[in-house]
Structures are given as C-alpha cells and as structure tokens.
Protein backbone atom coordinates (compact mmCIF):
# COMPACT_ATOMS: atom_id res chain seq x y z
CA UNK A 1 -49.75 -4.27 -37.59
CA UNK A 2 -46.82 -4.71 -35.15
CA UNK A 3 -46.48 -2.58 -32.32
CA UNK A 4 -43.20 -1.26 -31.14
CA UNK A 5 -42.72 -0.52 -27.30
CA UNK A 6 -40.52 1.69 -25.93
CA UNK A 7 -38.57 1.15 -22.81
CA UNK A 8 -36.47 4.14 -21.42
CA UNK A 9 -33.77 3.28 -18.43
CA UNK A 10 -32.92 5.67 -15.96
CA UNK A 11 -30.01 5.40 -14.01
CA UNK A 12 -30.13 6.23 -10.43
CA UNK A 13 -27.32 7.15 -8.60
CA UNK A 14 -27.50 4.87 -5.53
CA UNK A 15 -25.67 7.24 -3.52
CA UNK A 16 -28.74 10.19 -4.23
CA UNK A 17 -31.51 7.28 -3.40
CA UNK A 18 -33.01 8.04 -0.08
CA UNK A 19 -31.76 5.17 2.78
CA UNK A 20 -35.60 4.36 2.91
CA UNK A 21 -35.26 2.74 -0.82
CA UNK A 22 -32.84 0.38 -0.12
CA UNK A 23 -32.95 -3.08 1.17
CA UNK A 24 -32.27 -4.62 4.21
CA UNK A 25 -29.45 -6.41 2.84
CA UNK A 26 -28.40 -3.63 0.51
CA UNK A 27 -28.16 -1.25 3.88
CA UNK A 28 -25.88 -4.76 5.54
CA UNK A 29 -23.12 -4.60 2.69
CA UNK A 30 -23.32 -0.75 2.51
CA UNK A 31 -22.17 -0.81 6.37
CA UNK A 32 -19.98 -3.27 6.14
CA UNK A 33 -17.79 -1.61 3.69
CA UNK A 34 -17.74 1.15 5.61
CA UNK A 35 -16.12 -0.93 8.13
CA UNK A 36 -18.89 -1.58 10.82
CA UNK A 37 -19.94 -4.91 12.64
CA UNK A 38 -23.06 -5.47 13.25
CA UNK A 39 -23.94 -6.12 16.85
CA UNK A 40 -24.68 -9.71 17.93
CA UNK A 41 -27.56 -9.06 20.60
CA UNK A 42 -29.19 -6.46 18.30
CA UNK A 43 -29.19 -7.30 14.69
CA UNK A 44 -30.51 -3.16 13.80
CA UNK A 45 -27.39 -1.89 16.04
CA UNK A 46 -24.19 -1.35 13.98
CA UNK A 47 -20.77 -0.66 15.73
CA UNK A 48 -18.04 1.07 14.24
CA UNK A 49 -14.76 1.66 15.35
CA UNK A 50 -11.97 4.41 13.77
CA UNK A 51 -8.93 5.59 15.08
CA UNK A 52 -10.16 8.69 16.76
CA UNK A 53 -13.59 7.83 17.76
CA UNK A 54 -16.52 4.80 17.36
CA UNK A 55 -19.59 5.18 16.07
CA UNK A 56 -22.72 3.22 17.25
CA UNK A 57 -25.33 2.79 14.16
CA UNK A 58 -28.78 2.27 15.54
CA UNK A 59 -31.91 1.18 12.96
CA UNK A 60 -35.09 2.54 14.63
CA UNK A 61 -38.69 2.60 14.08
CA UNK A 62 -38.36 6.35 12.85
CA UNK A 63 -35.18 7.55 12.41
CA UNK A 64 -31.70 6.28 11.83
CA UNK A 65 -29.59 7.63 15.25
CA UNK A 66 -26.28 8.02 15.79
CA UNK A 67 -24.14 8.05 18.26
CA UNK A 68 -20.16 9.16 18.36
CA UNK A 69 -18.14 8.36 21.32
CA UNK A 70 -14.59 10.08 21.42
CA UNK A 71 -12.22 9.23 24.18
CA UNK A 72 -15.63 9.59 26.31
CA UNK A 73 -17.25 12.53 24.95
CA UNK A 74 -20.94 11.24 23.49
CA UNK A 75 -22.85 13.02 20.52
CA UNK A 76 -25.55 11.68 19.26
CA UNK A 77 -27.99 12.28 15.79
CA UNK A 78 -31.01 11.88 14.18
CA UNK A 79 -31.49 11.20 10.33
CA UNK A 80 -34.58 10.85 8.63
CA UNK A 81 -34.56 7.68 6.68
CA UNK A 82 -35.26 9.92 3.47
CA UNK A 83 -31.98 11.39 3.52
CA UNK A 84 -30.01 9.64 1.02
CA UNK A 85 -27.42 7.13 1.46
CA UNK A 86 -24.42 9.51 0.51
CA UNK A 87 -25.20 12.11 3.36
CA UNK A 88 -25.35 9.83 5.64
CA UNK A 89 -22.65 8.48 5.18
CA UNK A 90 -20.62 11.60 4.80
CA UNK A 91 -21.84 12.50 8.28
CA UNK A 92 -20.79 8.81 9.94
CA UNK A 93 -17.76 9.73 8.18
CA UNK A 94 -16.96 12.84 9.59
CA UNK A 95 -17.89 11.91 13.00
CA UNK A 96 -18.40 14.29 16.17
C-alpha cells in the first residue's frame, strides 16, 4: 500500500516577514536597493543619502535605530527587529 504525502506551500510576502527573519545577506541587498552604502569602519552601520536629507542605518544588539539628518536637524528612531521589512522601510523612506 503506497502512501501519498501531501505538501502545501505557503507564500509569504517578504515585505510582511518581520526584519528578524531575514538574513544577513538578504537585509545587505534589501539596503542596497534602497540606495544605501554600507559603512567601511562599521560593517552593521548603513549610510544613506537623498536629496533632502541622509539617513544613518545602525544594526544593534536590540533594535534597529535610525537616525535622519536634514540640513543639520537630527531625529533619531527605534524599531523593533519584529517589525516587518515593509514598515521599515516605509519609515526610512519617509524620513524626518
């Protein structure tokens, strides 16, 4: 008697998946199409640099922090590496 097994797929929307989830490497290409560099002295510091402002992307032990810089005027946040990918990027993206 043969036995049939069943495999179901679910496809995740990668944007939805918490930043926590992802790889190291995943995370590298994700910034990089957004446009940041990653800093040379500080591999988990990202730096990115729009028209209005530049963002500086900073991997830490807890918490993902961010920090906006427009024409000299500093804000910075904290995300919780369970937010997913597609807020987080929305808010880099919108800046101060």
């Amino acid at each position: 008697m043969a036995h049939k097994l069943k495999i179901i797929i679910c496809k995740v929307n990668p944007s939805e998946t918490p930043i926590n989830q992802y790889s190291l490497k995943s995370l590298e290409i994700w910034l990089t199409k957004l446009g940041a560099v990653r800093d040379q002295d500080n591999p988990s510091r990202w730096l990115l640099k729009l028209t209005n402002w530049e963002a500086t992307i900073n991997f830490e032990q807890e918490d993902l922090s961010i920090i906006w810089d427009c024409d000299g005027q500093i804000t910075k946040r904290m995300f919780s590496y369970y937010i997913n990918r597609a807020d987080v990027e929305n808010a880099i993206m919108l800046g101060p």
